[in-house]
Every structure is written in C-alpha cells, then in structure tokens.
PDB file of N, CA and C in Angstrom:
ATOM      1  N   UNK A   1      -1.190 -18.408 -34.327  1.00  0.00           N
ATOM      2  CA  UNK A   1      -1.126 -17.647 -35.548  1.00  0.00           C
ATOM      3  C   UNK A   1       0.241 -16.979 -35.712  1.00  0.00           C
ATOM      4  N   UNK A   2       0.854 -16.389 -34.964  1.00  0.00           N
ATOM      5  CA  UNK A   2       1.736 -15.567 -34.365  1.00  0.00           C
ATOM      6  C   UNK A   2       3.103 -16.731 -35.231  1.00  0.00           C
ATOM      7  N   UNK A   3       3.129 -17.831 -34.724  1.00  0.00           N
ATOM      8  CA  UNK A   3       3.858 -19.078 -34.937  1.00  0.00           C
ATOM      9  C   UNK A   3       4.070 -19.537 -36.189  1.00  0.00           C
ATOM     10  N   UNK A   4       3.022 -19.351 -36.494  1.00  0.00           N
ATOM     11  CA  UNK A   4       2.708 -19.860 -38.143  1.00  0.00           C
ATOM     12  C   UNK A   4       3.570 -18.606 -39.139  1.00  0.00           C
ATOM     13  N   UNK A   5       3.115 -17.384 -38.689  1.00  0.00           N
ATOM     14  CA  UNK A   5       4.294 -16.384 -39.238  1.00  0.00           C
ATOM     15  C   UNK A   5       5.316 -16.679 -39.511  1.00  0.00           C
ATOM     16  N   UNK A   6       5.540 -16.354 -38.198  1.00  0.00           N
ATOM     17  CA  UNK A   6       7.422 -16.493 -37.592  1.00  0.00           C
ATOM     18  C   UNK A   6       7.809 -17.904 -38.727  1.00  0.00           C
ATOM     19  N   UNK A   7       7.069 -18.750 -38.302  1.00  0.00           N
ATOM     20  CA  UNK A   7       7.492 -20.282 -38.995  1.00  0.00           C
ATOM     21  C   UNK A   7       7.831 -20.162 -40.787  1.00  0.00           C
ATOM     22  N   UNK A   8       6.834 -19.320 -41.084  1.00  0.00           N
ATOM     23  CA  UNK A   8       6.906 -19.034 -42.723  1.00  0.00           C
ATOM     24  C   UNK A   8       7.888 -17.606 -43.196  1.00  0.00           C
ATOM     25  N   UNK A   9       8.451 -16.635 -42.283  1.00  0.00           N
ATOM     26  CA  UNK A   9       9.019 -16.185 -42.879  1.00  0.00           C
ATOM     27  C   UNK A   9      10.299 -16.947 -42.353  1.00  0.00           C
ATOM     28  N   UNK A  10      10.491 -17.816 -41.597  1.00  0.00           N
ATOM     29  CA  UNK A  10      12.078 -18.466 -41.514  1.00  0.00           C
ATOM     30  C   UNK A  10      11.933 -19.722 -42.401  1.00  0.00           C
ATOM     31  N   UNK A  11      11.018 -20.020 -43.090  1.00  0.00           N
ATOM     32  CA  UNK A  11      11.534 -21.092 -44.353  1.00  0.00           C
ATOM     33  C   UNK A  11      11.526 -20.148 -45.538  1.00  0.00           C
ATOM     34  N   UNK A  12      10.562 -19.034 -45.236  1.00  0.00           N
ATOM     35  CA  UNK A  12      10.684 -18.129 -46.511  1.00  0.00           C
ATOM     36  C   UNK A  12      12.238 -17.667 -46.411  1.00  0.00           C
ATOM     37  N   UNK A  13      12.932 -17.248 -45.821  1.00  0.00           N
ATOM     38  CA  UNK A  13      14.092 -16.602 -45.393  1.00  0.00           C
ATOM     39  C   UNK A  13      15.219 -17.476 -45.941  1.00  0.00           C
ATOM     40  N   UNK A  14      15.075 -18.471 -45.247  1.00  0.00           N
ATOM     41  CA  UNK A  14      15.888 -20.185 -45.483  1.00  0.00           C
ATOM     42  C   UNK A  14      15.856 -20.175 -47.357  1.00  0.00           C
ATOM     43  N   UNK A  15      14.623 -20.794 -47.649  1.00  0.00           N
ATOM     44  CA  UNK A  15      14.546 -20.796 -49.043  1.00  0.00           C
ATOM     45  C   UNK A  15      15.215 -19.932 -49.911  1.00  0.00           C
ATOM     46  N   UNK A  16      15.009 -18.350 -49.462  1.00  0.00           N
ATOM     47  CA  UNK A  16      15.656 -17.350 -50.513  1.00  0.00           C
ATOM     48  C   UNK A  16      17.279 -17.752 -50.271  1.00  0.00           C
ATOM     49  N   UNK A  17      17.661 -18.375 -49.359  1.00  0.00           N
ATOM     50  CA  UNK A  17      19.005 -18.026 -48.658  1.00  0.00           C
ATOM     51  C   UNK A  17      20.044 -18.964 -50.328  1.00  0.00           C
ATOM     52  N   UNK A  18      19.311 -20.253 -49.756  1.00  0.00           N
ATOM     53  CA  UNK A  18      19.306 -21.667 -50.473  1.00  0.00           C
ATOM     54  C   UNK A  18      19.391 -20.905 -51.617  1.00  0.00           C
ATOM     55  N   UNK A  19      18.508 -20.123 -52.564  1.00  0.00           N
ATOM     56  CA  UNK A  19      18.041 -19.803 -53.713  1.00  0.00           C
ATOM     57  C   UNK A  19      19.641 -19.117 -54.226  1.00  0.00           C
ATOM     58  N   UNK A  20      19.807 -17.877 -53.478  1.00  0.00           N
ATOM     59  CA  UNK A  20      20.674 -17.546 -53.296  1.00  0.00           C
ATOM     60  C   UNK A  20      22.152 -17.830 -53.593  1.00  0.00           C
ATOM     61  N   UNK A  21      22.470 -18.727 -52.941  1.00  0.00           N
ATOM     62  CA  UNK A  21      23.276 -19.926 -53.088  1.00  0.00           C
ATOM     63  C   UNK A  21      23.588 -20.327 -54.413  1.00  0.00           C
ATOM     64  N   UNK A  22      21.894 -21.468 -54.710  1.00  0.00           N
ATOM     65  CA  UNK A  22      22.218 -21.974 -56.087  1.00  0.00           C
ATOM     66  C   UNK A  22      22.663 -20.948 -57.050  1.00  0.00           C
ATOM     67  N   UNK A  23      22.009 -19.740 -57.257  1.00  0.00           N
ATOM     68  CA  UNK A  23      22.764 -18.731 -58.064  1.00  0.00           C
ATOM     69  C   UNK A  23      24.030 -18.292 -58.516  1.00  0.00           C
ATOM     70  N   UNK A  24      24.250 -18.430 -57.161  1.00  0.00           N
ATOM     71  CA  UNK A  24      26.017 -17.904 -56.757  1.00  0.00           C
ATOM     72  C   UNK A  24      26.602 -18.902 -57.632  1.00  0.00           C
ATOM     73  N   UNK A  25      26.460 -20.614 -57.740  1.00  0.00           N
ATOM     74  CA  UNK A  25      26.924 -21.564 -58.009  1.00  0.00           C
ATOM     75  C   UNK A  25      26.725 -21.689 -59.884  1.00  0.00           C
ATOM     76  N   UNK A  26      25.639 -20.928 -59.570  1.00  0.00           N
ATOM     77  CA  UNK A  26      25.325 -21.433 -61.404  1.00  0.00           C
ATOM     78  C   UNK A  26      26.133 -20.156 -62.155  1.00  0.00           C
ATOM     79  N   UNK A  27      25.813 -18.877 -61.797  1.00  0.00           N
ATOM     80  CA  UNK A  27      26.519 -17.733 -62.047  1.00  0.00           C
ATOM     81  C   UNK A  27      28.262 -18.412 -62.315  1.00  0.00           C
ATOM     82  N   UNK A  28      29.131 -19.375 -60.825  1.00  0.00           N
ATOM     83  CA  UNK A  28      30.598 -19.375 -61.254  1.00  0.00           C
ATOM     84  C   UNK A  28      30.331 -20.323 -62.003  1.00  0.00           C
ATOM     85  N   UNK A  29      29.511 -21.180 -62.619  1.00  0.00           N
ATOM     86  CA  UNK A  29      29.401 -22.593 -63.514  1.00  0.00           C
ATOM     87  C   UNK A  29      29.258 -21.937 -65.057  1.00  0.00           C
ATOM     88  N   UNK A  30      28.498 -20.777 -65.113  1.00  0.00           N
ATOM     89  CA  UNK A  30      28.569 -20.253 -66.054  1.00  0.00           C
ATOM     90  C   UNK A  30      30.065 -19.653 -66.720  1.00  0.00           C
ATOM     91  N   UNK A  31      30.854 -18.625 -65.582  1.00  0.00           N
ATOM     92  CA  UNK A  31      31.818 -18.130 -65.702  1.00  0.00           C
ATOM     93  C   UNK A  31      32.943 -19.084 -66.232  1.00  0.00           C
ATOM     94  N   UNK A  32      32.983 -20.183 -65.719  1.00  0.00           N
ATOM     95  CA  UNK A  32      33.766 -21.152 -65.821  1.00  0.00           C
ATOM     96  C   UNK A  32      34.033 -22.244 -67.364  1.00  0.00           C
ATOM     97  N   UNK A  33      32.410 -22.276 -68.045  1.00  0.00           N
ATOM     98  CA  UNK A  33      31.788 -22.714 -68.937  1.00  0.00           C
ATOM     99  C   UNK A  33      32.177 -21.303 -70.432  1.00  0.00           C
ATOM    100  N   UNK A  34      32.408 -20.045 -69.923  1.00  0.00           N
ATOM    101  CA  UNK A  34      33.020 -19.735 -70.968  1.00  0.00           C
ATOM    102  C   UNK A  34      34.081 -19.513 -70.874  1.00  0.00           C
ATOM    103  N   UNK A  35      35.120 -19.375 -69.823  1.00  0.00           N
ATOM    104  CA  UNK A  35      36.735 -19.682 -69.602  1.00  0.00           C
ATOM    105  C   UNK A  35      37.111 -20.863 -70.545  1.00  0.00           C
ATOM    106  N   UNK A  36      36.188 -22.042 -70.530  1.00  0.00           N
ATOM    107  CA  UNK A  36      36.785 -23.118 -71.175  1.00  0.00           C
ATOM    108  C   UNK A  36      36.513 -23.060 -72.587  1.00  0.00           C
ATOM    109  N   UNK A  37      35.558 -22.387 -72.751  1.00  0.00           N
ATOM    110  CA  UNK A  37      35.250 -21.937 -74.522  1.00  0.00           C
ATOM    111  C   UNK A  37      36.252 -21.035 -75.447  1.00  0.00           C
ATOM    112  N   UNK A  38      36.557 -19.963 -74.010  1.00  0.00           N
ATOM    113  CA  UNK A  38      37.874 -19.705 -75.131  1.00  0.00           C
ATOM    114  C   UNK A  38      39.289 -20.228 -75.176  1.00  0.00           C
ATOM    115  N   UNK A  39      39.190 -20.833 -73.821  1.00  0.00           N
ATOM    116  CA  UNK A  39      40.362 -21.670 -74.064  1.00  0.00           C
ATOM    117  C   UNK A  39      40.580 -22.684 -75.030  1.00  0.00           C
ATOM    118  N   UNK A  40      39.397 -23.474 -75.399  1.00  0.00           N
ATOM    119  CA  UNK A  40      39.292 -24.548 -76.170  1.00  0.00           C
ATOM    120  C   UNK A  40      39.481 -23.782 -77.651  1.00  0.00           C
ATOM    121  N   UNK A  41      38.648 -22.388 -77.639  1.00  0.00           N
ATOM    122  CA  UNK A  41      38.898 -21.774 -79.373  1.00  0.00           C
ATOM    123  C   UNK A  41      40.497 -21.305 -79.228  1.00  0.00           C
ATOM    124  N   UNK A  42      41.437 -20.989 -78.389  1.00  0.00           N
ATOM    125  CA  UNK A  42      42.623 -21.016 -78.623  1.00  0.00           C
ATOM    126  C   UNK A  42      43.269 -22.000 -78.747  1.00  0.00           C
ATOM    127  N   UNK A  43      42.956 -23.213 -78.357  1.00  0.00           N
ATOM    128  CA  UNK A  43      43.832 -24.510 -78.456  1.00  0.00           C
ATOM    129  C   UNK A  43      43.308 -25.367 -79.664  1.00  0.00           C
ATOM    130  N   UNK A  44      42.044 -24.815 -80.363  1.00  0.00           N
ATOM    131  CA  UNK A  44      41.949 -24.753 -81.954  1.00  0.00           C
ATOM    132  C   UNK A  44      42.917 -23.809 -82.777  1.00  0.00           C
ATOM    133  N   UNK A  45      42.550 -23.068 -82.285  1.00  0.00           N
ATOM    134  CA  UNK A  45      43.860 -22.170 -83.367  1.00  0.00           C
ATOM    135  C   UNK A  45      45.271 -22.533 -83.309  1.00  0.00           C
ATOM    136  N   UNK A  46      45.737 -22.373 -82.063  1.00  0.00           N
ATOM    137  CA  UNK A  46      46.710 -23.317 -82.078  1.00  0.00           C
ATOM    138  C   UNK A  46      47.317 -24.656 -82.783  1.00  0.00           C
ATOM    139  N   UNK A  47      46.440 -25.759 -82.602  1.00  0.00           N
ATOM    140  CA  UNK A  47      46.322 -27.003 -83.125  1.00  0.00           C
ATOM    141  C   UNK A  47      46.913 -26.613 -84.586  1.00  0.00           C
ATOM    142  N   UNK A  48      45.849 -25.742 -84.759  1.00  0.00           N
ATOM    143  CA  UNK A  48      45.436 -25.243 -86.745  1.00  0.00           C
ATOM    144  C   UNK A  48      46.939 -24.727 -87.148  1.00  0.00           C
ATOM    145  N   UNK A  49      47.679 -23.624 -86.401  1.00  0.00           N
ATOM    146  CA  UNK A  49      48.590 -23.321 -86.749  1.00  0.00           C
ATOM    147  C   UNK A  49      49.690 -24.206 -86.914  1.00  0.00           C
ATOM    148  N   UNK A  50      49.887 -25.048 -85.575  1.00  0.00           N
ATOM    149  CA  UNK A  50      50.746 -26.373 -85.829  1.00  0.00           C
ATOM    150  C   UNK A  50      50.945 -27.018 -87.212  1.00  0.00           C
ATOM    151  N   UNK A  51      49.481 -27.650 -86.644  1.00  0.00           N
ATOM    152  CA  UNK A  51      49.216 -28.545 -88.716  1.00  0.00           C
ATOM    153  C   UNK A  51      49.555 -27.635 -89.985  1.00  0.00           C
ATOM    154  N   UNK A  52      49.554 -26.125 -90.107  1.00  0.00           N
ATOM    155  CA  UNK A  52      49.878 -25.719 -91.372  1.00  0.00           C
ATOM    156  C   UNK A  52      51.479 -25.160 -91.046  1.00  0.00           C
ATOM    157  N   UNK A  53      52.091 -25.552 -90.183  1.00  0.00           N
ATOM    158  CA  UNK A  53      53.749 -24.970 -89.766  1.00  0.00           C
ATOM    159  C   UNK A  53      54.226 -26.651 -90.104  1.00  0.00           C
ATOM    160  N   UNK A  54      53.612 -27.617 -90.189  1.00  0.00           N
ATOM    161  CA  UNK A  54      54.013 -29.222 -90.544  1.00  0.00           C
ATOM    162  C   UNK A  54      53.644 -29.426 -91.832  1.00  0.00           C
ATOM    163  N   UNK A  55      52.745 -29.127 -92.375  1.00  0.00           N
ATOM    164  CA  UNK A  55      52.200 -29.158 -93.525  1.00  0.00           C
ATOM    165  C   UNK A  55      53.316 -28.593 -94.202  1.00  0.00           C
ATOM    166  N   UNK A  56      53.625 -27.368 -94.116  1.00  0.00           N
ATOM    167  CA  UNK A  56      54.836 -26.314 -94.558  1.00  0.00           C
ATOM    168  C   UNK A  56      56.124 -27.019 -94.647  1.00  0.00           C
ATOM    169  N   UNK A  57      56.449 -27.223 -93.854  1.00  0.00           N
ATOM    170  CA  UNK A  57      57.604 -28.396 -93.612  1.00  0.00           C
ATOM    171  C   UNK A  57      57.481 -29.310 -94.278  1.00  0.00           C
ATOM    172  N   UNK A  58      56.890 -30.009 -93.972  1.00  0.00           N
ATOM    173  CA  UNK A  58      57.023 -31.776 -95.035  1.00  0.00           C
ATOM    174  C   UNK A  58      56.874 -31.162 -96.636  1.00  0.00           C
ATOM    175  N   UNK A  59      55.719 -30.399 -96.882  1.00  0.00           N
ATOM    176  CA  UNK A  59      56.064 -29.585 -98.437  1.00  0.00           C
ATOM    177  C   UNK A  59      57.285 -29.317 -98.744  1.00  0.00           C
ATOM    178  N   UNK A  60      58.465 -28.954 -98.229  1.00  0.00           N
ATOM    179  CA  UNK A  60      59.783 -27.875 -98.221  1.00  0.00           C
ATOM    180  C   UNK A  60      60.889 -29.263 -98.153  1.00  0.00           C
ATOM    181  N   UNK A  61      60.691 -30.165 -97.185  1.00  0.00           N
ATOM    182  CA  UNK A  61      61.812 -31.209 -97.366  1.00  0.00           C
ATOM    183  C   UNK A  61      60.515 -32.146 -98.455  1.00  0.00           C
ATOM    184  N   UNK A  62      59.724 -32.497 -98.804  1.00  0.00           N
ATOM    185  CA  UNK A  62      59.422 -32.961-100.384  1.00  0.00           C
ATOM    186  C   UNK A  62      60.080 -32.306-101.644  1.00  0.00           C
ATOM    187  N   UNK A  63      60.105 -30.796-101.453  1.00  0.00           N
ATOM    188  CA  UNK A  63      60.723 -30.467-102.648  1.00  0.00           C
ATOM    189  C   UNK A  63      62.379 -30.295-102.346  1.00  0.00           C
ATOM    190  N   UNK A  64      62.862 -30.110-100.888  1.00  0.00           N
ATOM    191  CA  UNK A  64      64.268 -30.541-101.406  1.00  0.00           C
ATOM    192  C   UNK A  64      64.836 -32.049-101.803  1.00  0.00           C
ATOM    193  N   UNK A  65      63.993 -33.028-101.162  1.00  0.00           N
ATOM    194  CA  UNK A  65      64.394 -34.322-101.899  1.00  0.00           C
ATOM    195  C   UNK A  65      64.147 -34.445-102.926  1.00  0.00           C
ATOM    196  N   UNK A  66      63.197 -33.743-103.998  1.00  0.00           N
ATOM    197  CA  UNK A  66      62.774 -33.757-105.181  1.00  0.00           C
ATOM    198  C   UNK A  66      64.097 -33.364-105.899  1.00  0.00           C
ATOM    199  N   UNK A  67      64.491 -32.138-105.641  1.00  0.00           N
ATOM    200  CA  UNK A  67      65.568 -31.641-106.135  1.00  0.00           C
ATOM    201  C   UNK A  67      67.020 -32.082-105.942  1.00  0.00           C
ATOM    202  N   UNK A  68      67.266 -33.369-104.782  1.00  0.00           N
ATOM    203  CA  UNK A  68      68.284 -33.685-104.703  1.00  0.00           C
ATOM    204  C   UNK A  68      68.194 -35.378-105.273  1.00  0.00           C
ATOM    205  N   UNK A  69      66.684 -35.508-105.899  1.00  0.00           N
ATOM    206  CA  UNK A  69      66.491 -36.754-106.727  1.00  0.00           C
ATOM    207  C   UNK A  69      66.922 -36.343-107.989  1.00  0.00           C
ATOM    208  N   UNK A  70      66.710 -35.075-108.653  1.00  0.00           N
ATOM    209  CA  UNK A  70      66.726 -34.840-109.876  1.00  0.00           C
ATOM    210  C   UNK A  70      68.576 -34.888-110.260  1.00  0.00           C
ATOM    211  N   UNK A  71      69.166 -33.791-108.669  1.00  0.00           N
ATOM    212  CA  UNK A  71      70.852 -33.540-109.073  1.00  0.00           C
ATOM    213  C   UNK A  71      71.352 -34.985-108.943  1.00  0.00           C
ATOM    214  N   UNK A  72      70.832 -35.782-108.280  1.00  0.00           N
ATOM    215  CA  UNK A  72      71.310 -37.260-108.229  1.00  0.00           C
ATOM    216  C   UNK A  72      71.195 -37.921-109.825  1.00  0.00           C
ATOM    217  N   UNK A  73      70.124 -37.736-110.296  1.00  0.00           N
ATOM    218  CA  UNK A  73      70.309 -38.429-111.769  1.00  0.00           C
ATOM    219  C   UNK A  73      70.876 -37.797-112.793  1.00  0.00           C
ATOM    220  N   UNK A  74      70.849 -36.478-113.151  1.00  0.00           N
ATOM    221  CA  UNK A  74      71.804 -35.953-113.730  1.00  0.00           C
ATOM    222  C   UNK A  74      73.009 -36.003-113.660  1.00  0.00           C
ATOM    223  N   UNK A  75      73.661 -36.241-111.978  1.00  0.00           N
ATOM    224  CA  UNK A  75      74.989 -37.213-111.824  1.00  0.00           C
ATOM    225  C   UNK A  75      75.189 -38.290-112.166  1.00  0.00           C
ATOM    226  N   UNK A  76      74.353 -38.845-111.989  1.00  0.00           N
ATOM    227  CA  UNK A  76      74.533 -40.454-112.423  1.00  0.00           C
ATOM    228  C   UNK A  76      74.711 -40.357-114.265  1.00  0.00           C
ATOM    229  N   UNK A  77      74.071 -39.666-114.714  1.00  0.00           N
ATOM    230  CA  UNK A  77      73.833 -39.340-116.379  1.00  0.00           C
ATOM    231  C   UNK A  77      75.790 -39.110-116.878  1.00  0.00           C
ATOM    232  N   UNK A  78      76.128 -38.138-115.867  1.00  0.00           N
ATOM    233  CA  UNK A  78      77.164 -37.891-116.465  1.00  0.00           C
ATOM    234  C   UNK A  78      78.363 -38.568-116.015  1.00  0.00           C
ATOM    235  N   UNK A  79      78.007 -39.433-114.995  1.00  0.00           N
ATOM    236  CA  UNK A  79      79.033 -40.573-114.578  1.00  0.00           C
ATOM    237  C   UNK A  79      79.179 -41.005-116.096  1.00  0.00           C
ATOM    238  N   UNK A  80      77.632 -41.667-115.974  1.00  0.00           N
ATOM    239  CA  UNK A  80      77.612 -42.422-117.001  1.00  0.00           C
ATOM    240  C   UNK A  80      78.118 -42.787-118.006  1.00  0.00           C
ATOM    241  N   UNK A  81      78.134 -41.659-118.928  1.00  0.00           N
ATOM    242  CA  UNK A  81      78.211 -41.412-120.136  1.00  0.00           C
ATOM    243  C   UNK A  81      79.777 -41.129-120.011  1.00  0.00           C
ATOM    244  N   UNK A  82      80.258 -40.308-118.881  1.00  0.00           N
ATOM    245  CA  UNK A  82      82.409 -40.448-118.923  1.00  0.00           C
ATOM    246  C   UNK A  82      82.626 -42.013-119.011  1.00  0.00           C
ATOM    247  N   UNK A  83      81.941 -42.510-118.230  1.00  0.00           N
ATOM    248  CA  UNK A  83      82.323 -44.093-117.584  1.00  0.00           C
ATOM    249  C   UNK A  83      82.147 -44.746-119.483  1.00  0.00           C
ATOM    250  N   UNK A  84      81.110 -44.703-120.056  1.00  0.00           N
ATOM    251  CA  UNK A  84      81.251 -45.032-121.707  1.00  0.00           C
ATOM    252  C   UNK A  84      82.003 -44.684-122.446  1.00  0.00           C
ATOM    253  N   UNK A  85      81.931 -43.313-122.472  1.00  0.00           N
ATOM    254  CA  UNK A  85      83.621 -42.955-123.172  1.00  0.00           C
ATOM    255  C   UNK A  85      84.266 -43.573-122.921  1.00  0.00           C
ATOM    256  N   UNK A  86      85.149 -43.706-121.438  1.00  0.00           N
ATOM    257  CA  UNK A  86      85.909 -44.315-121.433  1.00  0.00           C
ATOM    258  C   UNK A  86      85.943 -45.820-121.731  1.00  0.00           C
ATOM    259  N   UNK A  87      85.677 -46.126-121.246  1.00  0.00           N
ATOM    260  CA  UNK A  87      84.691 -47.688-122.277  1.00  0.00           C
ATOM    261  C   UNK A  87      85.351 -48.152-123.726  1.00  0.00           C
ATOM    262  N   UNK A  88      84.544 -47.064-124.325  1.00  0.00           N
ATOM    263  CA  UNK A  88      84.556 -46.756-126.103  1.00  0.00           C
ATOM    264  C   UNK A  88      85.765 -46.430-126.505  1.00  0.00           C
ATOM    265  N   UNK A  89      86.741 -45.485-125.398  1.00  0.00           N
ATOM    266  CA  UNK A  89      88.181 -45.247-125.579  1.00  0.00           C
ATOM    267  C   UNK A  89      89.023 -46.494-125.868  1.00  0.00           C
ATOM    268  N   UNK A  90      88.758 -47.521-124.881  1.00  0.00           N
ATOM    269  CA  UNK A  90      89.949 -48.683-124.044  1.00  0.00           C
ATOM    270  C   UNK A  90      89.568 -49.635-124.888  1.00  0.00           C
TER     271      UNK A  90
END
C-alpha cells in the first residue's frame, strides 16, 4: 500500500513537473506570437508609407514631364512660326 503511494505521488509529481514545462513553453509561444504581430503591423505601416512616398513621386515627375511636354510645344510653336516668317520673308 505504502508503494502504491509513494508510486502515485512520484508520477503525480512527474506529471505536474511535465505540465509545468508545457506551460513555460506555451506561455514563450505566446510571447513570441505577439512580438511577431507587432512587428508584422509595423512592417505594414511601413510598406504603406513606402507606396504613398512612390505614389508621391511618380505623381510629381508625371507632372513635371507634363509641364516640360507643354514648354516643349510651345517651343516648337514658336520655332515654328519664326522658321515661316522667315520662309514668307525669302
């Protein structure tokens, strides 16, 4: 009888130990599981900021080529039209 004790509180003992353990493990699995959550929501924001600092950019050289399409034809206009005069002169 005596045996049977002893025997059950050292698997009882064992078991909690084990139990123990897994805890410890799930507790840093947890810790770890939201380390990567906010890391991942900063490397969204991030991302996000990128794309609207490129977005920004390609907008800004669209409208300076816009504007150096427009001074380009208005040059060409007034080539033009000297280049006819002179033309119409000769």
């Amino acid at each position: 009888m005596e045996n049977a004790i002893t025997l059950n509180i050292v698997f009882g003992s064992l078991i909690s130990m084990l139990l123990a353990i897994v805890a410890y493990f799930i507790k840093q699995l947890h810790s770890d599981f939201k380390k990567m959550e906010k890391d991942l929501t900063e490397v969204k924001t991030m991302a996000l900021l990128i794309k609207t600092e490129f977005k920004n950019s390609y907008d800004l050289l669209n409208h300076k080529v816009d504007y150096l399409e427009h001074r380009v034809n208005n040059l060409e206009k007034i080539i033009l039209k000297q280049f006819n005069n002179e033309k119409g002169q000769s």
